[in-house]
N, C-alpha and C. Protein backbone atom coordinates (compact mmCIF):
# COMPACT_ATOMS: atom_id res chain seq x y z
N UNK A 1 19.06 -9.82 -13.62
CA UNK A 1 18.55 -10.92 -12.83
C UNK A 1 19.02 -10.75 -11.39
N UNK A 2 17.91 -10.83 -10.44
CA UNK A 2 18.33 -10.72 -9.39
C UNK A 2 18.60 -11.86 -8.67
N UNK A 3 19.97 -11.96 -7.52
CA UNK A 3 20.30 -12.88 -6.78
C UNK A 3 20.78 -12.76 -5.33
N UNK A 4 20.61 -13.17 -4.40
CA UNK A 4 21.40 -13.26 -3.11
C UNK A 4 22.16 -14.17 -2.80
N UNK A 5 23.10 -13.61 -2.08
CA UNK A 5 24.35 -14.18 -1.45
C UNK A 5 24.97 -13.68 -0.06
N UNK A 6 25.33 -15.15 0.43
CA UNK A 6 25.87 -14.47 2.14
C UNK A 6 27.25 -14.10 1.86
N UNK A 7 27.30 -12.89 2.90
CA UNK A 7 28.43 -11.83 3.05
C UNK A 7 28.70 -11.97 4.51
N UNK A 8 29.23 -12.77 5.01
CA UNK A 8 29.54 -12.68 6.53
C UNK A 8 28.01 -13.24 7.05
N UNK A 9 27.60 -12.60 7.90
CA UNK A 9 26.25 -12.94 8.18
C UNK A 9 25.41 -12.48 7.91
N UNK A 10 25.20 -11.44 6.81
CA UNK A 10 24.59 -10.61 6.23
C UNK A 10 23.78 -11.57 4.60
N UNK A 11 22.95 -11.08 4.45
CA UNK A 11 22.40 -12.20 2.90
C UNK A 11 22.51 -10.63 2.44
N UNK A 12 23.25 -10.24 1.39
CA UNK A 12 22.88 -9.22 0.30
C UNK A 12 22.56 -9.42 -1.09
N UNK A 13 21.68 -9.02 -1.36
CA UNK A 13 20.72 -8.96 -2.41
C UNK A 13 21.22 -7.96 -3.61
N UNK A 14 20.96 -8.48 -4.59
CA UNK A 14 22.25 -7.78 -5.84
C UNK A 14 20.94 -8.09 -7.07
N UNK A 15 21.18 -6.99 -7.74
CA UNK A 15 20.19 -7.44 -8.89
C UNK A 15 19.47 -5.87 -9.60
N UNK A 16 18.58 -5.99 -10.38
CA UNK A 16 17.52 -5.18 -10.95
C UNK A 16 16.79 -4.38 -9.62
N UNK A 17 17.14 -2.56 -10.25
CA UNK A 17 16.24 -1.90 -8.96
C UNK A 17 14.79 -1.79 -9.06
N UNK A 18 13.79 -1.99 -8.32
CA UNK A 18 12.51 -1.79 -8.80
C UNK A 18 12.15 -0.27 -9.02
N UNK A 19 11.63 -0.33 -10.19
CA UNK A 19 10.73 0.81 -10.91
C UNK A 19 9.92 1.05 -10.42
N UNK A 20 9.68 2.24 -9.64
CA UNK A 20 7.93 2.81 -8.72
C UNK A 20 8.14 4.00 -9.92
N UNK A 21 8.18 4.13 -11.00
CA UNK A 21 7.74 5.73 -11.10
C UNK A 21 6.77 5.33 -12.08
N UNK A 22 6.05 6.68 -12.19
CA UNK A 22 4.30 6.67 -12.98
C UNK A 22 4.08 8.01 -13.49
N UNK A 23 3.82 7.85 -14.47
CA UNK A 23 3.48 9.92 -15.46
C UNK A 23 4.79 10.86 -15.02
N UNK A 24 6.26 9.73 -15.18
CA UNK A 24 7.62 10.87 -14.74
C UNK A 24 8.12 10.96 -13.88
N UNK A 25 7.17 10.62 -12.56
CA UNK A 25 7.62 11.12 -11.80
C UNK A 25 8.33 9.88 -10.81
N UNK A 26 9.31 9.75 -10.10
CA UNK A 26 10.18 8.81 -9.68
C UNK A 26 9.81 8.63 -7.67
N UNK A 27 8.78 7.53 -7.44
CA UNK A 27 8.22 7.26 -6.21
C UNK A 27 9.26 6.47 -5.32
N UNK A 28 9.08 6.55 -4.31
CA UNK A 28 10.55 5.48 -3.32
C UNK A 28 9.78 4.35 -3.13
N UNK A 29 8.44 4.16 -3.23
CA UNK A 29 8.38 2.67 -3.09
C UNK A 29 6.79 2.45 -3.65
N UNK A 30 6.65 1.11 -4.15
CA UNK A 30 5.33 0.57 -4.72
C UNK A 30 4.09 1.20 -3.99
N UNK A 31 3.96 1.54 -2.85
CA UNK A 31 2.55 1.45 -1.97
C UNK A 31 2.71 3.23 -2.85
N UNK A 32 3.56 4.34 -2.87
CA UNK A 32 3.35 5.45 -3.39
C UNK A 32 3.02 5.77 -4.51
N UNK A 33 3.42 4.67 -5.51
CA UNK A 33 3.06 4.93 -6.93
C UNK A 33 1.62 4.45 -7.06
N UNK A 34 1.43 3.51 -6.07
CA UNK A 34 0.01 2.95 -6.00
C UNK A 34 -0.81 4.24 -5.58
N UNK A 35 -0.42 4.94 -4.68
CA UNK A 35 -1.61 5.96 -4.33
C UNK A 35 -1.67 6.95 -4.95
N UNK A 36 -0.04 7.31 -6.01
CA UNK A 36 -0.47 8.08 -6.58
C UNK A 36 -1.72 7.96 -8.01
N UNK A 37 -1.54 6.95 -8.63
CA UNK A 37 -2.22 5.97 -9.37
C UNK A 37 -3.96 6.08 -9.42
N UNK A 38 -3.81 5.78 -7.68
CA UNK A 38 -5.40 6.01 -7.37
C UNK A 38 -5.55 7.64 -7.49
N UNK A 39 -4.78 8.44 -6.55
CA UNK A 39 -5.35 9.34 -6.75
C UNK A 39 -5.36 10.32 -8.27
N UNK A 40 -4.75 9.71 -9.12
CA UNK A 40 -5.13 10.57 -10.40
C UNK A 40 -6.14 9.68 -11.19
N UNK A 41 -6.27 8.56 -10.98
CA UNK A 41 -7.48 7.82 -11.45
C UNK A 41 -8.59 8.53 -11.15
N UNK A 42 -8.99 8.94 -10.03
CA UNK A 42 -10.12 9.54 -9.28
C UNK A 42 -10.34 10.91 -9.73
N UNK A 43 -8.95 11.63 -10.61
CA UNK A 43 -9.00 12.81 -10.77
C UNK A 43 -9.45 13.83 -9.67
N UNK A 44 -8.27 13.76 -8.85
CA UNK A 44 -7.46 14.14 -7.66
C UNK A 44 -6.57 14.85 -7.80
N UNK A 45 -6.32 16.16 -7.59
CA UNK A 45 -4.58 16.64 -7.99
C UNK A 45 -4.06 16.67 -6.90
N UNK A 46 -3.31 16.50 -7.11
CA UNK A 46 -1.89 16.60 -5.61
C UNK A 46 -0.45 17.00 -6.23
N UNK A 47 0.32 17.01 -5.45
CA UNK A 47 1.90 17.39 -5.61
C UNK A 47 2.48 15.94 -4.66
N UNK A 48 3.71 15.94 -5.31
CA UNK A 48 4.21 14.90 -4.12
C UNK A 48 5.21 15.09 -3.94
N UNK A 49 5.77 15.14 -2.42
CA UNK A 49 6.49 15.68 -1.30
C UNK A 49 7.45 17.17 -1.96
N UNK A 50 6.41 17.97 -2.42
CA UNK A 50 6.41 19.30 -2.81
C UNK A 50 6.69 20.09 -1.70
N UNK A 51 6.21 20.41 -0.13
CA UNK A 51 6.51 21.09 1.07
C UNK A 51 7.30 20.13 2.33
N UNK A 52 8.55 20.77 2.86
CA UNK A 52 8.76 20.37 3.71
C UNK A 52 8.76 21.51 4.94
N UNK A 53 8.37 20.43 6.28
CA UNK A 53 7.84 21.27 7.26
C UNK A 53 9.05 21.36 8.18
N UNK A 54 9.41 22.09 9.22
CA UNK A 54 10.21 22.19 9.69
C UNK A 54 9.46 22.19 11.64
N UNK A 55 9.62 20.63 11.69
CA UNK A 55 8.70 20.23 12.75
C UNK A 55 9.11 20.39 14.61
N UNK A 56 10.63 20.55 14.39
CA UNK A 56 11.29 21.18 15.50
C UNK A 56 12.78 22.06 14.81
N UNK A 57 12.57 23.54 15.77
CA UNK A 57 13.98 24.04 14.74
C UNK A 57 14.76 24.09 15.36
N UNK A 58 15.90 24.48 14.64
CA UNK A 58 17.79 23.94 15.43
C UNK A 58 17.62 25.13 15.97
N UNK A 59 18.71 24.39 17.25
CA UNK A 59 18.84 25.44 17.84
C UNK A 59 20.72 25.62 18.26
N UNK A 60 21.08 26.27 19.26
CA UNK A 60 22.58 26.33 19.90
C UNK A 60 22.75 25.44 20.89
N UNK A 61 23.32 24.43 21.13
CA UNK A 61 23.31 23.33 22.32
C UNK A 61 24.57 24.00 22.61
N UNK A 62 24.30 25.35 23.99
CA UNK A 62 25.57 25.26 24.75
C UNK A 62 26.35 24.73 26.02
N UNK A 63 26.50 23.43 25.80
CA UNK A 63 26.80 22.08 26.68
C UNK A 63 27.66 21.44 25.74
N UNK A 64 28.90 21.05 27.59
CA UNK A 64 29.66 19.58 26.51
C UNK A 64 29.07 18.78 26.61
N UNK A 65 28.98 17.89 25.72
CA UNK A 65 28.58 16.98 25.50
C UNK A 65 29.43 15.57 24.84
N UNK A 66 29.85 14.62 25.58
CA UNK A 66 30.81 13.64 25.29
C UNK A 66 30.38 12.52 24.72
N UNK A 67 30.74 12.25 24.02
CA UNK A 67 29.81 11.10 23.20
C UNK A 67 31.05 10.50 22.19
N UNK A 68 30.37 9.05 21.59
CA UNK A 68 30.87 8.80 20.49
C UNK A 68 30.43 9.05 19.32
N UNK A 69 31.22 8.96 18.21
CA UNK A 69 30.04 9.19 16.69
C UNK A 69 28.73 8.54 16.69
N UNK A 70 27.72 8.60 15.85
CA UNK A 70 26.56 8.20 15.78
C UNK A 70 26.74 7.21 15.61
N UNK A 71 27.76 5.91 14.80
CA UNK A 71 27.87 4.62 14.56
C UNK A 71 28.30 3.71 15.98
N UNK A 72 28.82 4.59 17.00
CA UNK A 72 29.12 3.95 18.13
C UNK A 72 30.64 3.69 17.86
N UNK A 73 31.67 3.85 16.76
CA UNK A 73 32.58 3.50 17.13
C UNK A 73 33.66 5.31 17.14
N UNK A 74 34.84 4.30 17.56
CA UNK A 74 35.84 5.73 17.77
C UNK A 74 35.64 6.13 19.20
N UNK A 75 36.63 7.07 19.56
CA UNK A 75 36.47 7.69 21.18
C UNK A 75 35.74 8.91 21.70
N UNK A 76 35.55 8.63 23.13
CA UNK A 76 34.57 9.82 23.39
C UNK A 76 34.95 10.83 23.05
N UNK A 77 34.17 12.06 22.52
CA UNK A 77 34.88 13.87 22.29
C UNK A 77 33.49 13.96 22.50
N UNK A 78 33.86 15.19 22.97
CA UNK A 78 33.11 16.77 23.21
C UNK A 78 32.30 17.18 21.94
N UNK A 79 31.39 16.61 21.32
CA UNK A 79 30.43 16.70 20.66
C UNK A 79 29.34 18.20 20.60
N UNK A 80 30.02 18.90 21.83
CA UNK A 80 28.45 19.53 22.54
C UNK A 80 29.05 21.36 21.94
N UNK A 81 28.41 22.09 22.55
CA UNK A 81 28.57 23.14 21.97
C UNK A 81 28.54 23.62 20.62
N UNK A 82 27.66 23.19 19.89
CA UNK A 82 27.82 23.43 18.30
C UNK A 82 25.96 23.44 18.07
N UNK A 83 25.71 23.96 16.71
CA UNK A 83 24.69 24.27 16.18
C UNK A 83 23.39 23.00 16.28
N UNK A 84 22.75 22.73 16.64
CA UNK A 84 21.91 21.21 16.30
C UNK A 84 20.79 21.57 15.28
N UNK A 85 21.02 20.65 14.22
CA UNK A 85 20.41 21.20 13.35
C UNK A 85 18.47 20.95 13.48
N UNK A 86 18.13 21.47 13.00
CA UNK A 86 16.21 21.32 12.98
C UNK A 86 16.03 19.88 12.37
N UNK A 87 14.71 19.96 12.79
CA UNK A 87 14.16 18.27 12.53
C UNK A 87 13.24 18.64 11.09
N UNK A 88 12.79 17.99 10.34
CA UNK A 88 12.12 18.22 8.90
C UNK A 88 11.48 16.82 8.79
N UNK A 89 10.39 17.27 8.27
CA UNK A 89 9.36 16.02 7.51
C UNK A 89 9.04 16.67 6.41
N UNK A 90 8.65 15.99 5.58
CA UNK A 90 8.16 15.90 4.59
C UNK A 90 7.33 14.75 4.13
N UNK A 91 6.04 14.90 3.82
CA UNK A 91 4.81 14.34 3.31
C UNK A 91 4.52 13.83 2.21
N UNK A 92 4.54 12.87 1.87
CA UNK A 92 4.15 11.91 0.53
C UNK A 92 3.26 13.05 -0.04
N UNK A 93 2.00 13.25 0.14
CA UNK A 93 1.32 13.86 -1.19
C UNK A 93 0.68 14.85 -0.56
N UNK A 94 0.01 15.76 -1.04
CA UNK A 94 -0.19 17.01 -0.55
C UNK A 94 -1.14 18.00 -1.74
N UNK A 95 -2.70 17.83 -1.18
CA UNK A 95 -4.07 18.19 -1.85
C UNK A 95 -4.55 19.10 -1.48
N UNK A 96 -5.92 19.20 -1.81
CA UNK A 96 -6.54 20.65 -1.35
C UNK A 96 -7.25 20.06 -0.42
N UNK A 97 -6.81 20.11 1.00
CA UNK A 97 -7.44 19.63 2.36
C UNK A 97 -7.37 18.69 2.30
N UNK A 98 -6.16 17.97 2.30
CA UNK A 98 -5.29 17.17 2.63
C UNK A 98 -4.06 16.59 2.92
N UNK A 99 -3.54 15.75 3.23
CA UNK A 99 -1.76 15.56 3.53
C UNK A 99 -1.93 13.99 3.63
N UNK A 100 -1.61 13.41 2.83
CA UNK A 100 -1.17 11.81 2.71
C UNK A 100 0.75 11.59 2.69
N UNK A 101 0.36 10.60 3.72
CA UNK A 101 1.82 10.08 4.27
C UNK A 101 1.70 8.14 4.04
N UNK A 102 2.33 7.66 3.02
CA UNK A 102 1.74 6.42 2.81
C UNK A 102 3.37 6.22 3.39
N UNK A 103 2.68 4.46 4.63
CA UNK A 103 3.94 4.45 4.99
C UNK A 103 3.58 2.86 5.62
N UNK A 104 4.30 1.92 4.69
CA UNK A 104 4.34 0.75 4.49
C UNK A 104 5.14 -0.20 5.89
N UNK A 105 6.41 0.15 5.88
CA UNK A 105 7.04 -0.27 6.94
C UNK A 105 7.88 1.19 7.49
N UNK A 106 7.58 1.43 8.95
CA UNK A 106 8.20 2.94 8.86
C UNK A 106 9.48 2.12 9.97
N UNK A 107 10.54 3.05 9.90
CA UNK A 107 11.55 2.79 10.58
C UNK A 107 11.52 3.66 11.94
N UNK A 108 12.76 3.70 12.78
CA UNK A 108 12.34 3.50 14.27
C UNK A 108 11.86 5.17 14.47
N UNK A 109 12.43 6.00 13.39
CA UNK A 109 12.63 7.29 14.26
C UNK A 109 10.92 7.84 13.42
N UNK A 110 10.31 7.28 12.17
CA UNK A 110 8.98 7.95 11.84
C UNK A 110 8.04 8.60 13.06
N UNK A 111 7.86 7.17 14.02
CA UNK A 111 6.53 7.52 14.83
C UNK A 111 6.52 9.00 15.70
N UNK A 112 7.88 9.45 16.19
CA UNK A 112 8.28 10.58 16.44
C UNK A 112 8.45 11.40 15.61
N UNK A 113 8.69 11.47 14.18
CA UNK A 113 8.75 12.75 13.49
C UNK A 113 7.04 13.12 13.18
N UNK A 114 6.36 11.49 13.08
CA UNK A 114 5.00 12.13 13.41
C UNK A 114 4.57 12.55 14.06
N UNK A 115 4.64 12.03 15.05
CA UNK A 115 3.77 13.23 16.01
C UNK A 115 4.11 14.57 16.20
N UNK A 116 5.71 14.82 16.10
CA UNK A 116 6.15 15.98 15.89
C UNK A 116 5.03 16.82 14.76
N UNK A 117 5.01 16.13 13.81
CA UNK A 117 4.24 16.91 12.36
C UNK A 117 2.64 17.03 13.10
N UNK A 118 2.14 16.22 13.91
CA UNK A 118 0.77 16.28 14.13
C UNK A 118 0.70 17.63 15.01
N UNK A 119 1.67 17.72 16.35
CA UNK A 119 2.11 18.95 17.25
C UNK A 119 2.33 20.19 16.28
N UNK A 120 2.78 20.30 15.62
CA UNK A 120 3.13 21.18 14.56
C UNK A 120 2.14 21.79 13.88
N UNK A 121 1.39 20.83 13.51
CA UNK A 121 0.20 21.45 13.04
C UNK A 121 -1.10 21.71 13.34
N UNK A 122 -0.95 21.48 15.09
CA UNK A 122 -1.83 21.86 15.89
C UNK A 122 -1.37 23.19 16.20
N UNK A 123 -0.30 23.41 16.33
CA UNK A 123 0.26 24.93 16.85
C UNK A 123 0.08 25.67 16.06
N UNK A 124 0.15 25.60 14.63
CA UNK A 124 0.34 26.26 13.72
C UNK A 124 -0.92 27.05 13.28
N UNK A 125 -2.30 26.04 13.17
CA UNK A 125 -3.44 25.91 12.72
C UNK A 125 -4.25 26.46 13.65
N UNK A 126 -4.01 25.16 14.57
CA UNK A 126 -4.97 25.41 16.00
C UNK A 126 -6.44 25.16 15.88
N UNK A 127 -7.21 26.10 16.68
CA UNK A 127 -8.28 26.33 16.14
C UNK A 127 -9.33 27.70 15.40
N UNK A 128 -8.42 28.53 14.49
CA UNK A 128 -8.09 29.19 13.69
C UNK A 128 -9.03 29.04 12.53
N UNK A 129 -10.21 29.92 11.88
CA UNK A 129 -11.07 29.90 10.98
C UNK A 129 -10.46 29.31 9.98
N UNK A 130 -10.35 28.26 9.10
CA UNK A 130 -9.21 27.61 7.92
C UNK A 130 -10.37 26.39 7.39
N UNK A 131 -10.00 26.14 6.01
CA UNK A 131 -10.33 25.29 5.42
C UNK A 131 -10.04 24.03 6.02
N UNK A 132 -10.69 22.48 6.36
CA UNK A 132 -10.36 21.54 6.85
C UNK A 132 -9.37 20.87 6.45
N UNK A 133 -8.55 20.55 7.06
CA UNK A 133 -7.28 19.97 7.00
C UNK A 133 -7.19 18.38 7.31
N UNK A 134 -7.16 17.12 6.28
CA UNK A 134 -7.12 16.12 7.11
C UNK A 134 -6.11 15.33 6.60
N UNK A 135 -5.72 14.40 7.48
CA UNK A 135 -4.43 13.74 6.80
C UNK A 135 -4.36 11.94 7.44
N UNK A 136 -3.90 11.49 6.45
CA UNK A 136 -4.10 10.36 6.44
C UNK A 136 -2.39 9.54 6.43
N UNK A 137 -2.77 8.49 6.51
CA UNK A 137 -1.46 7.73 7.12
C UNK A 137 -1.74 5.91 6.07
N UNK A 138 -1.73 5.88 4.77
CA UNK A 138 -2.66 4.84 4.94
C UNK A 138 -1.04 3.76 4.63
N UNK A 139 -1.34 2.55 5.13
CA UNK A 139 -0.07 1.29 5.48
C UNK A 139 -0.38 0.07 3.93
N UNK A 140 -1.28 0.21 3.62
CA UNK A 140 -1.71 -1.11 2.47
C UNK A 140 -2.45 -0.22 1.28
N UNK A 141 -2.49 -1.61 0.26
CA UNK A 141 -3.03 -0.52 -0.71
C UNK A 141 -4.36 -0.27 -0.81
N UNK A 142 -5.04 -1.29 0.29
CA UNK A 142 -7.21 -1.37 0.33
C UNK A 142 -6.58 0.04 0.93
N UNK A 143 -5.68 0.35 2.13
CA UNK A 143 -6.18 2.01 3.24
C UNK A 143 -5.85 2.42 1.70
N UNK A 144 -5.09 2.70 0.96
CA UNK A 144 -5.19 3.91 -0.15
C UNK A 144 -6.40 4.05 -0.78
N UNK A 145 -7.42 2.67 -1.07
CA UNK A 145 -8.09 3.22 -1.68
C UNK A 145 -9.08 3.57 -1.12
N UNK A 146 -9.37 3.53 0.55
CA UNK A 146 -9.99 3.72 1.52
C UNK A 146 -9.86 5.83 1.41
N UNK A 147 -8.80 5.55 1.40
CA UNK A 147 -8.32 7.47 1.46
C UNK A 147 -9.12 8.30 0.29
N UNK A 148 -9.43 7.58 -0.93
CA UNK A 148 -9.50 8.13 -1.74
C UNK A 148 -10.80 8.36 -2.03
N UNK A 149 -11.76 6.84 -1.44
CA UNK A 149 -12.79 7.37 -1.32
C UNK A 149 -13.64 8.46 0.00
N UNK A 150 -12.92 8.63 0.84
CA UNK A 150 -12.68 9.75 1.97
C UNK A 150 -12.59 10.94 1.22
N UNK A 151 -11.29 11.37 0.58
CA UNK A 151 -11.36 12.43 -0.03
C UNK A 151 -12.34 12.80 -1.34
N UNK A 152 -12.79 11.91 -1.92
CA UNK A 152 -13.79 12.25 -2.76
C UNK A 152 -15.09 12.44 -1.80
N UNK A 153 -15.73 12.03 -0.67
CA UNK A 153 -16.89 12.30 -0.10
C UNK A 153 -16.57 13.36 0.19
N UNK A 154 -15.57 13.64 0.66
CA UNK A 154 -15.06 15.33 1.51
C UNK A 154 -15.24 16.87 0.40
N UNK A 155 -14.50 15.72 -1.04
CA UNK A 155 -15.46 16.75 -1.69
C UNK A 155 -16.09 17.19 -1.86
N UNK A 156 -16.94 16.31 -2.41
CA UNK A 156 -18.96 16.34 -2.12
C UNK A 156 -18.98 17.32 -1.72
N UNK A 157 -18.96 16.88 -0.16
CA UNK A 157 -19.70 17.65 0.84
C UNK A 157 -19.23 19.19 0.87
N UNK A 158 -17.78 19.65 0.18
CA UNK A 158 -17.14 20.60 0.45
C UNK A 158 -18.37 21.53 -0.87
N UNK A 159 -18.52 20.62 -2.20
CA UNK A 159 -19.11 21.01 -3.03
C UNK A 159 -20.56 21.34 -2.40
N UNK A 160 -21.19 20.17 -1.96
CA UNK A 160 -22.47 21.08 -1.15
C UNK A 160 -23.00 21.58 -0.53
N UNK A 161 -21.72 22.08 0.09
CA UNK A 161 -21.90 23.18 1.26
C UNK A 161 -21.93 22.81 2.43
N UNK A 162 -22.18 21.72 2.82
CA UNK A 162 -21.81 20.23 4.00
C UNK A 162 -21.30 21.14 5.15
């Protein structure tokens, strides 16, 4: 049974974790199990978050750099001169000419790892003879099923030569 209670000024929430998983497989949140749902309803195959991309790579930062820890507390040090590691995304689901990223409430740093992933796969791709590539972003569960009927027309058309 779930309950909340204040902790300082904080309300924390204590209780039963919610269950997103579906045919095994263990989703991080309702809107994913939902699309995955649709998309095997539709008889759709996909993988989910099977590839991760590596959307900016680490490099050597040789600079001091004075700072505090990432939490803001503790004293300034010399942070700088050391390895910085690469940036990585990884994609909710992943079809044949397609890339679904279902993303309900995204937190501050998403909108930048997206576009990073969109840059990424303009460089990568470009405009380069390749099978069509499209990718979707859907926020509710009507955009999922919006996606799904997208990717089934795309079929079609892939089927009739379109």
């Amino acid at each position: 049974m779930a309950y909340k209670r204040r902790k300082g000024k904080n309300i924390v929430t204590r209780g039963k974790k919610k269950d997103f998983s579906f045919k095994g497989i263990a989703y991080k949140s309702g809107l994913e199990k939902n699309m995955a749902m649709l998309l095997d309803a539709a008889g759709i195959p996909f993988e989910y978050e099977s590839k991760t991309f590596e959307v900016l790579e680490g490099f050597k930062f040789d600079f001091d750099c004075y700072e505090r820890q990432s939490n803001g507390k503790g004293d300034m040090i010399n942070r700088g001169r050391k390895k910085v590691q690469p940036i990585k995304y990884t994609p909710d689901f992943i079809g044949e000419g397609f890339i679904i990223e279902t993303k309900g409430y995204a937190n501050e740093t998403f909108p930048l790892r997206w576009k990073m992933f969109k840059k990424m796969l303009t460089d990568k791709i470009g405009n380069r003879n390749h099978s069509p590539l499209v990718i979707y972003k859907p926020q509710k569960i009507s955009e999922c099923e919006e996606v799904v009927k997208l990717i089934l027309k795309q079929n079609e058309q892939k089927a009739s030569g379109k």
